[in-house]
Protein backbone atom coordinates (compact mmCIF):
# COMPACT_ATOMS: atom_id res chain seq x y z
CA UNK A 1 61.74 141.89 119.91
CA UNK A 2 62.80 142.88 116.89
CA UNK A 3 60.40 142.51 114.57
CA UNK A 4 58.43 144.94 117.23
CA UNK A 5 60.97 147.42 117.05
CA UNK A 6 60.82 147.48 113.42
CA UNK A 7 56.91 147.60 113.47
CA UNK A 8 57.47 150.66 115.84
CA UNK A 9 59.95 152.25 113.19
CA UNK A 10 58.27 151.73 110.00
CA UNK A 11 54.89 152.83 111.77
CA UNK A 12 52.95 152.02 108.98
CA UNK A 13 49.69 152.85 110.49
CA UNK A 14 50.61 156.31 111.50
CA UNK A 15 49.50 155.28 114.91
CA UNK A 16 52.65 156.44 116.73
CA UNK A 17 53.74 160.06 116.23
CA UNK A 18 56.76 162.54 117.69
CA UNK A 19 55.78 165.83 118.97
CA UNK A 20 56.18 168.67 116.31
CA UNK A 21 57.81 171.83 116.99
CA UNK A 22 55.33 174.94 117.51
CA UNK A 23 57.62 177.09 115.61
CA UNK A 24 60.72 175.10 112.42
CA UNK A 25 63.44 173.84 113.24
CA UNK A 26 66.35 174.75 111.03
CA UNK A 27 69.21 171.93 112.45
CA UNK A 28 73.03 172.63 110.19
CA UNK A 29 74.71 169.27 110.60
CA UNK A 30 78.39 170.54 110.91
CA UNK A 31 81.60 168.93 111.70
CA UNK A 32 84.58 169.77 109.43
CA UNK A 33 86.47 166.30 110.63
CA UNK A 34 85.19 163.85 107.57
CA UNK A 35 83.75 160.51 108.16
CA UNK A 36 82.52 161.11 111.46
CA UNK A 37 78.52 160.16 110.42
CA UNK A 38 77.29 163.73 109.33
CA UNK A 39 75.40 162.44 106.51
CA UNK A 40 74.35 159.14 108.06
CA UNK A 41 72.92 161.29 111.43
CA UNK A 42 70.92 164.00 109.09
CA UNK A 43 69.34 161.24 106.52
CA UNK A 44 68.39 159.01 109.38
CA UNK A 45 67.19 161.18 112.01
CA UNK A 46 65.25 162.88 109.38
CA UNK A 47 63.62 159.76 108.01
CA UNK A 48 62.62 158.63 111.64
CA UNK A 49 60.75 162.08 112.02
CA UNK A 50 59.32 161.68 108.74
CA UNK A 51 57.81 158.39 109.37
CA UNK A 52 56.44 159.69 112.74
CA UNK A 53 54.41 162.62 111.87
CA UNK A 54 56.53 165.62 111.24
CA UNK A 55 57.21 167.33 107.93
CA UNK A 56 60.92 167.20 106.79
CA UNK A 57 63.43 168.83 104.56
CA UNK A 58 66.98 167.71 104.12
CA UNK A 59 69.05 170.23 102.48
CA UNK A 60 72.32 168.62 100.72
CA UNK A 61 74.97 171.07 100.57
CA UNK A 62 77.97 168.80 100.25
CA UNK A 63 79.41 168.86 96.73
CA UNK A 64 79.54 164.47 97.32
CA UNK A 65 76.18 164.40 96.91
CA UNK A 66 75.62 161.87 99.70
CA UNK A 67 72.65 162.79 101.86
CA UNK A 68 70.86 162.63 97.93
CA UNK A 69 72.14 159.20 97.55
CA UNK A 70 71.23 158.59 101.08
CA UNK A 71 67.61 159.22 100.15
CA UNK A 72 67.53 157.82 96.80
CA UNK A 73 67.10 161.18 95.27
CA UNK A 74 68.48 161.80 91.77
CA UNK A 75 71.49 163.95 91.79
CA UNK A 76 73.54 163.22 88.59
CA UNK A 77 74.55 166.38 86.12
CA UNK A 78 71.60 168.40 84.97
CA UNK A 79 69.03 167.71 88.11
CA UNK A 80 68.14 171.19 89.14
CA UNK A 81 70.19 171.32 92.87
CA UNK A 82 70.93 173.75 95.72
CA UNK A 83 73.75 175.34 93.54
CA UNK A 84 70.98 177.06 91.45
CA UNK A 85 68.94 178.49 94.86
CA UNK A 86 72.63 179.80 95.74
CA UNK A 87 73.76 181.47 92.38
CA UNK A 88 70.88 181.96 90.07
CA UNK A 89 68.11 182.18 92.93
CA UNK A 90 66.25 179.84 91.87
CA UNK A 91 62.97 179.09 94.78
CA UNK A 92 63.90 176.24 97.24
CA UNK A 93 60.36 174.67 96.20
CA UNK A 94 61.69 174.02 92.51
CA UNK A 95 64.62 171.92 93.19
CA UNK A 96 63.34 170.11 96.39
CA UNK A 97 62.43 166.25 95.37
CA UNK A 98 60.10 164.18 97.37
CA UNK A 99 61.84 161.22 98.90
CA UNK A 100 60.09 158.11 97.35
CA UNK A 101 58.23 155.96 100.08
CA UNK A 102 58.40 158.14 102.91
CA UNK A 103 55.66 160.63 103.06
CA UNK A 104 56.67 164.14 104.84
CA UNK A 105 60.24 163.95 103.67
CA UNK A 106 61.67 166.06 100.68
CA UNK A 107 65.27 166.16 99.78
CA UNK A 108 67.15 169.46 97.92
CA UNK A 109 69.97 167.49 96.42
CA UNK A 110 73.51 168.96 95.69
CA UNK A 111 75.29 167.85 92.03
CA UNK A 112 79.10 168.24 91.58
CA UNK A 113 78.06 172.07 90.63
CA UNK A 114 78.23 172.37 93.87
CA UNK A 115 82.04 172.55 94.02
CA UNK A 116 82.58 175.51 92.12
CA UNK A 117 79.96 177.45 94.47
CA UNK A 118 82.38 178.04 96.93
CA UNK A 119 84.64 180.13 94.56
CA UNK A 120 81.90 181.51 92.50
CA UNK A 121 79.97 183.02 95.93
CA UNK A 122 82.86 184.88 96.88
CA UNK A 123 81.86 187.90 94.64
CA UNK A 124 78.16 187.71 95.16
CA UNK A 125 76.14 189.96 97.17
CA UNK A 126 75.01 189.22 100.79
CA UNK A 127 77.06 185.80 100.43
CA UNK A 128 76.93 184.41 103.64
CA UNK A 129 72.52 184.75 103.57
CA UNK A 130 71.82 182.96 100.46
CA UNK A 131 70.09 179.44 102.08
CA UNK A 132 69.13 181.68 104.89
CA UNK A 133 66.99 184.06 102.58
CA UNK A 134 65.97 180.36 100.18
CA UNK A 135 64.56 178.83 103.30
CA UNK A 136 62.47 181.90 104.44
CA UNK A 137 61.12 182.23 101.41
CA UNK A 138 60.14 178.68 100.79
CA UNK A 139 55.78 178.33 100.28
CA UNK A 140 55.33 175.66 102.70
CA UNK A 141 56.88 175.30 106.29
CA UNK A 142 58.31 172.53 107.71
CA UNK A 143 59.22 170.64 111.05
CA UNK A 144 62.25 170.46 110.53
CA UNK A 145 64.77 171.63 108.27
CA UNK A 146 68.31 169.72 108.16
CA UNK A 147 71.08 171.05 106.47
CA UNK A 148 73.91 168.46 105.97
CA UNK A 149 77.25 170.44 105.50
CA UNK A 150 80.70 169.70 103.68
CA UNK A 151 83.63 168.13 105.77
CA UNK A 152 85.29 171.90 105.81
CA UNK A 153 83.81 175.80 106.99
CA UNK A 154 83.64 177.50 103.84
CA UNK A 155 81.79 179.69 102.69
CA UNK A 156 78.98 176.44 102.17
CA UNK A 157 79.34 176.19 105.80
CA UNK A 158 79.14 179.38 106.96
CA UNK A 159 75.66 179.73 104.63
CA UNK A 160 74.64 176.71 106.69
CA UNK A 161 75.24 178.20 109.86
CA UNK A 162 73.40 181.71 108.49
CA UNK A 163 70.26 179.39 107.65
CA UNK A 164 70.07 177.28 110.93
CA UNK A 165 68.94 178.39 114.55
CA UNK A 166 70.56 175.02 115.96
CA UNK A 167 73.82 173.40 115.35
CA UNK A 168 73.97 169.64 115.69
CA UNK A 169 77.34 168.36 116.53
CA UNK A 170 77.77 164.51 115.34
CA UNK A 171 81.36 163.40 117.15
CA UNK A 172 83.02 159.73 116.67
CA UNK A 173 84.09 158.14 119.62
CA UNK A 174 87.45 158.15 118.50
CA UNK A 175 90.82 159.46 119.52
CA UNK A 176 91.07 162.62 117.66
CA UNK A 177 87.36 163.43 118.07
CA UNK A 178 87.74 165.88 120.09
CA UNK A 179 90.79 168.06 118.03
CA UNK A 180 88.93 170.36 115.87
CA UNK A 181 85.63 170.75 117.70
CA UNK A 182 87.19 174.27 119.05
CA UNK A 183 87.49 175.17 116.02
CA UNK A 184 84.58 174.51 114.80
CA UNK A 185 82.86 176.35 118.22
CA UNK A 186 85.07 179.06 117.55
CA UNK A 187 83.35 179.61 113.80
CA UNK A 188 80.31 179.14 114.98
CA UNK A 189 80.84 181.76 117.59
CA UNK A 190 82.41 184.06 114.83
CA UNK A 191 78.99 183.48 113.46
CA UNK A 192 76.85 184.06 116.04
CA UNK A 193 78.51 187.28 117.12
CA UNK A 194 78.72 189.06 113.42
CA UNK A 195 75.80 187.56 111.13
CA UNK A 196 73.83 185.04 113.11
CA UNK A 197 73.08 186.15 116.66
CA UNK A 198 70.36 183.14 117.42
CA UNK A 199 72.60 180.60 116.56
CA UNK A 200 73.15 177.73 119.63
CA UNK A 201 75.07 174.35 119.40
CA UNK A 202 72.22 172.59 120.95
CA UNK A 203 72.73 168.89 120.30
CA UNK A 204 75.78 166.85 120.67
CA UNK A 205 75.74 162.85 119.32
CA UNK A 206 78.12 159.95 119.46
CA UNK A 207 78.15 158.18 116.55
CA UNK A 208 80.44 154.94 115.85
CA UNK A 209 80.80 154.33 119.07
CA UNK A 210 81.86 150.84 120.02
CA UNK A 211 81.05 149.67 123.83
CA UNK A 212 83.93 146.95 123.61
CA UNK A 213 86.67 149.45 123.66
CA UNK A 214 87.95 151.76 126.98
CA UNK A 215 88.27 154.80 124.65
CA UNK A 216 84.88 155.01 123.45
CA UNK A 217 84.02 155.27 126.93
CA UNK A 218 86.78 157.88 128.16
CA UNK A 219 85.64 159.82 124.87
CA UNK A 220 81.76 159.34 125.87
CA UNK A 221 82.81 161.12 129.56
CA UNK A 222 85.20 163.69 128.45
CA UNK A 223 82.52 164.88 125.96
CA UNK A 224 79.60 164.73 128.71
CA UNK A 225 81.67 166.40 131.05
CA UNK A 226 82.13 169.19 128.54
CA UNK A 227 79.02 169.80 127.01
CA UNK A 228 76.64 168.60 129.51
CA UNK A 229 73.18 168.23 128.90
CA UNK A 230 73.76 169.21 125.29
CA UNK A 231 74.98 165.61 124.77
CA UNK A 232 72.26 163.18 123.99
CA UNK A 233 71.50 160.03 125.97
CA UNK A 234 70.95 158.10 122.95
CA UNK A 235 74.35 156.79 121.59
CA UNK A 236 74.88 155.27 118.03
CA UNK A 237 76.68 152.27 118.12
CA UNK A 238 79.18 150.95 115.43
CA UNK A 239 76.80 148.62 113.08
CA UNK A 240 77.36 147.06 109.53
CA UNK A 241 73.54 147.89 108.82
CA UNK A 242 74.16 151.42 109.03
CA UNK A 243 77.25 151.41 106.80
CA UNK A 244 75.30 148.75 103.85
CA UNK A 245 72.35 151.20 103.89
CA UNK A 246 73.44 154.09 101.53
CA UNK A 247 74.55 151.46 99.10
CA UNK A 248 70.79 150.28 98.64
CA UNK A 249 69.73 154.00 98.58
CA UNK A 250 67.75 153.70 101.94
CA UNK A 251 68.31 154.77 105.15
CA UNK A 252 68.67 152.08 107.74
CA UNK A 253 65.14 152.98 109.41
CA UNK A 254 63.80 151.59 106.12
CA UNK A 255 66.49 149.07 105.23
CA UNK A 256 66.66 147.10 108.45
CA UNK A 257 64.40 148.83 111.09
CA UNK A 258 65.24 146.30 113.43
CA UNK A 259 68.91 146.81 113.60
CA UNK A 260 70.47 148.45 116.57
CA UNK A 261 71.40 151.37 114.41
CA UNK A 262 68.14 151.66 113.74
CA UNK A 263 67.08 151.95 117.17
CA UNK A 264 69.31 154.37 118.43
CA UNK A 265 68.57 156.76 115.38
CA UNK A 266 64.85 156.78 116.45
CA UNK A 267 65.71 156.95 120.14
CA UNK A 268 68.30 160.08 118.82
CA UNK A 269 65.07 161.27 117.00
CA UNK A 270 62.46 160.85 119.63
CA UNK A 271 64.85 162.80 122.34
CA UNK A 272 65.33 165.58 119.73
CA UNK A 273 61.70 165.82 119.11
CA UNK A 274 61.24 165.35 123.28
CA UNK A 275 63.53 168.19 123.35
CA UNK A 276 62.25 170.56 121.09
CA UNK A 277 58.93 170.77 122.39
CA UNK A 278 59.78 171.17 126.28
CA UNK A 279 62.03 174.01 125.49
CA UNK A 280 58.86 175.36 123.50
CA UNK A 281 60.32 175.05 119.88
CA UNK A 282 64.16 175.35 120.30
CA UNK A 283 66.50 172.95 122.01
């Protein structure tokens, strides 16, 4: 069983493909609670489209550099990053690396620059549009587009939330999950009503969520209560393969594709893809 699920991952003949959008998907992975799988969700969902057809940037705007590392892309000192699209306007298409070993994917990495963009945008023009306005005017159009945002909503964020159409929510199954999300809705509302008006939180997913426990249940149902059908069925569960990953510079689709985490980032994947195209483009 699992080596088939791994030969269903990997796809190396190409044979089995997701739906693409008709229209790209720009997805800002946002939570400002840390370590609740924001980078994990963006490099691994957008490996598992990758491998499955669909053309895929990730777009690393936390200062840690992690989604980069994630994907094996360089990101020491020096590498030409996002901080140069966002001060010196440098094109998206000079700085964006292709992820070795996974066709479709490319990767705009962020250096510890990075850091000091959040004071040094304050004083430029049309702040909040900078990735917005890099994106649009990128040569080539992608799938999907995944944005991976800093553990806070600064002004990173909020450029984030300018660029996307679609918010994707990861939440931990954990007690305090759920403080902070209305703050974070209430930004992204702020958003929507003064610079971003096609903005929509339109994917929820559990991440770390361990089925031996009562609360990762009674989190599971108070967040499916709230959100509804926003909340997808696939659930990531709690799995050493998806924590060893980053440390070999993979993902876990590529480092152990027959894992559970693997599995229920391409069932996460496939659903998003499902979704996308029954909704004609947006989910």
């Amino acid at each position: 069983m699992e080596a088939l699920r791994a030969v269903q991952i990997l796809n190396p003949s190409g044979e089995i493909t997701m739906p693409r959008p008709d229209h790209p998907r720009v997805l800002c992975v946002a939570n400002q609670k840390g370590g609740v799988g924001k980078t994990t969700t963006t490099v691994n969902l957008a490996v598992a489209l990758a491998l499955h057809g669909n053309r895929v940037l990730v777009v690393d705007l936390d200062p840690q550099g992690n989604a980069s590392t994630g994907l094996n892309v360089p990101h020491h000192a020096g590498v030409p990053d996002v901080y140069d699209c966002l001060i010196d306007n440098v094109p998206l298409s000079e700085v964006a690396q292709a992820v070795e070993g996974i066709p479709n994917l490319w990767c705009v990495p962020a250096t510890i620059d990075l850091a000091g963009a959040e004071i040094e945008l304050v004083s430029v023009v049309a702040r909040e549009s900078r990735l917005a306005r890099a994106i649009a005017a990128h040569p080539e159009q992608f799938d999907y587009v995944f944005i991976d945002c800093p553990p806070s909503l600064g002004l990173l964020t909020v450029n984030a939330l300018c660029a996307a159409q679609e918010v994707l929510i990861p939440i931990q199954c954990e007690y305090y999950a759920l403080e902070g999300l209305n703050q974070l809705i209430n930004n992204i509302n702020l958003v929507r009503q003064h610079l971003n008006p096609t903005l929509d939180v339109s994917t929820i997913l559990l991440t770390m969520y361990d089925r031996r426990t009562r609360l990762a249940d009674a989190v599971e149902q108070d967040v499916r209560n709230h959100f509804g059908t926003k909340v997808l069925n696939a659930v990531i569960p709690r799995n050493v393969r998806v924590s060893e990953a980053p440390s070999y510079g993979q993902s876990v689709m590529t480092y152990d594709p027959g894992s559970r985490g693997a599995t229920s980032y391409f069932e996460a994947a496939l659903e998003i893809a499902m979704r996308g195209v029954n909704t004609g483009g947006t989910a």
